[in-house]
Protein backbone atom coordinates (compact mmCIF):
# COMPACT_ATOMS: atom_id res chain seq x y z
CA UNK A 1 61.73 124.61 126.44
CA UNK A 2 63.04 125.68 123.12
CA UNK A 3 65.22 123.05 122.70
CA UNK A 4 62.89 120.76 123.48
CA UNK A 5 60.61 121.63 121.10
CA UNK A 6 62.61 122.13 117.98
CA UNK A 7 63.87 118.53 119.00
CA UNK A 8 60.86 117.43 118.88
CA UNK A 9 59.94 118.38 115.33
CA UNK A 10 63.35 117.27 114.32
CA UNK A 11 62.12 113.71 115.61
CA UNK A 12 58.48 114.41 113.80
CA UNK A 13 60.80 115.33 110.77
CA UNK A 14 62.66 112.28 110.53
CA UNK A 15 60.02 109.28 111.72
CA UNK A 16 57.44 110.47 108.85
CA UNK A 17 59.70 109.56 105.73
CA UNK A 18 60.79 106.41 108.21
CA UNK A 19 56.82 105.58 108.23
CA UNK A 20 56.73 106.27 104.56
CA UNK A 21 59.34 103.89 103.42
CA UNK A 22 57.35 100.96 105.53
CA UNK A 23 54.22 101.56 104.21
CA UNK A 24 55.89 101.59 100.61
CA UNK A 25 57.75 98.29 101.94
CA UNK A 26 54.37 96.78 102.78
CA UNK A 27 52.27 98.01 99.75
CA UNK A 28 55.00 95.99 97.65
CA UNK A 29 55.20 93.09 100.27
CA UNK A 30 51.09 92.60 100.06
CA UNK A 31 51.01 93.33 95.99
CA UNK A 32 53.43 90.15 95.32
CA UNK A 33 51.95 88.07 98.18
CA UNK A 34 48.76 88.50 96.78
CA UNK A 35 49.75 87.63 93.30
CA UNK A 36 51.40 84.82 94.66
CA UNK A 37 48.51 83.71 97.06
CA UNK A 38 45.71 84.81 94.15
CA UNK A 39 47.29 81.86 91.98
CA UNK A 40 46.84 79.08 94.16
CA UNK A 41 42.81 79.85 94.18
CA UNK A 42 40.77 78.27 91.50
CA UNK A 43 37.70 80.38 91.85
CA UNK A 44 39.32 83.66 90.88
CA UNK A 45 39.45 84.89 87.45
CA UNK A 46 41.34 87.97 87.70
CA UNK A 47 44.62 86.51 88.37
CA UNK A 48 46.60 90.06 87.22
CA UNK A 49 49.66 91.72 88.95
CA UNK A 50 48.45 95.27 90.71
CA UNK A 51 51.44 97.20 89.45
CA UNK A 52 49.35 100.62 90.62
CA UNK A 53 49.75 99.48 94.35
CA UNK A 54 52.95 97.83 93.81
CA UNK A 55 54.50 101.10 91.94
CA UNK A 56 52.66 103.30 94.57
CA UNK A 57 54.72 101.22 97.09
CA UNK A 58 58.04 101.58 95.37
CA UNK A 59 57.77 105.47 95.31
CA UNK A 60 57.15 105.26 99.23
CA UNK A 61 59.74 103.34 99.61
CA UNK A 62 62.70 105.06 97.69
CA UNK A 63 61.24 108.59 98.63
CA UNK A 64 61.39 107.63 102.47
CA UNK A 65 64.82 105.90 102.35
CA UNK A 66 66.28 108.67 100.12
CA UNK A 67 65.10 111.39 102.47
CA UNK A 68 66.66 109.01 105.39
CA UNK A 69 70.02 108.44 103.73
CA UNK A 70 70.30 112.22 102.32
CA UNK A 71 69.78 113.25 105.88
CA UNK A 72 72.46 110.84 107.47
CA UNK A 73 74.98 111.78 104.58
CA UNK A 74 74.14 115.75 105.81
CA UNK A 75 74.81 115.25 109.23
CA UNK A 76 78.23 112.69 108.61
CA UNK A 77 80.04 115.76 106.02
CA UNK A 78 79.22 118.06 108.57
CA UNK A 79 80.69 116.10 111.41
CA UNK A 80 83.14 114.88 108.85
CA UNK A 81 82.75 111.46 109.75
CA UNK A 82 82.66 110.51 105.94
CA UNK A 83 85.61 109.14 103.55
CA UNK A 84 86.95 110.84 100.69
CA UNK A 85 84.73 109.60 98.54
CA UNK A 86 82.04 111.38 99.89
CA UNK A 87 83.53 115.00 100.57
CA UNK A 88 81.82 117.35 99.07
CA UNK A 89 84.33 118.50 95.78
CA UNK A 90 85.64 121.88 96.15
CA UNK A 91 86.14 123.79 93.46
CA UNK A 92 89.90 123.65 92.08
CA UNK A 93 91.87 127.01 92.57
CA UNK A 94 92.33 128.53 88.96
CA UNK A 95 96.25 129.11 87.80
CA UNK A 96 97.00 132.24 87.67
CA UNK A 97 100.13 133.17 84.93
CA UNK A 98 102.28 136.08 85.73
């Protein structure tokens, strides 16, 4: 039942910064479709960008898919599924004289 459990807030853990990153996606998707939309109307005046909602969204997004793709690199390096390039670097043996 343990395991069950703590696999279940590993799930919870991982599918909130996956719902983050689509709301961001959205917010950003709406903010241009409505300046796009907004511009083929006549009767509106306010015709600006909403860079508040469409920033908003962009911080969703990149903090969700950050969280995502720092987790996934975590897991590959441990299971050293990774290439070279992403080893972690360890620290170079100092020469000793003597």
């Amino acid at each position: 039942m343990k395991l069950l459990i703590s696999r279940f807030i590993a799930i919870i853990i991982l599918v909130i910064p996956g719902f983050m990153a689509m709301k961001g996606f959205l917010m950003m998707k709406d903010a241009a479709f409505l300046y796009i939309a907004v511009h083929g109307d006549d009767q509106v005046k306010d015709k600006a960008f909403e860079w508040l909602h469409f920033g908003g969204g962009l911080l969703l997004f990149v903090l969700g898919i950050s969280f995502l793709g720092g987790w996934i690199l975590f897991r590959d390096r441990k299971r050293n599924y990774v290439g070279p390039r992403f080893k972690k670097k360890r620290p170079s043996k100092p020469e000793t004289s003597g």
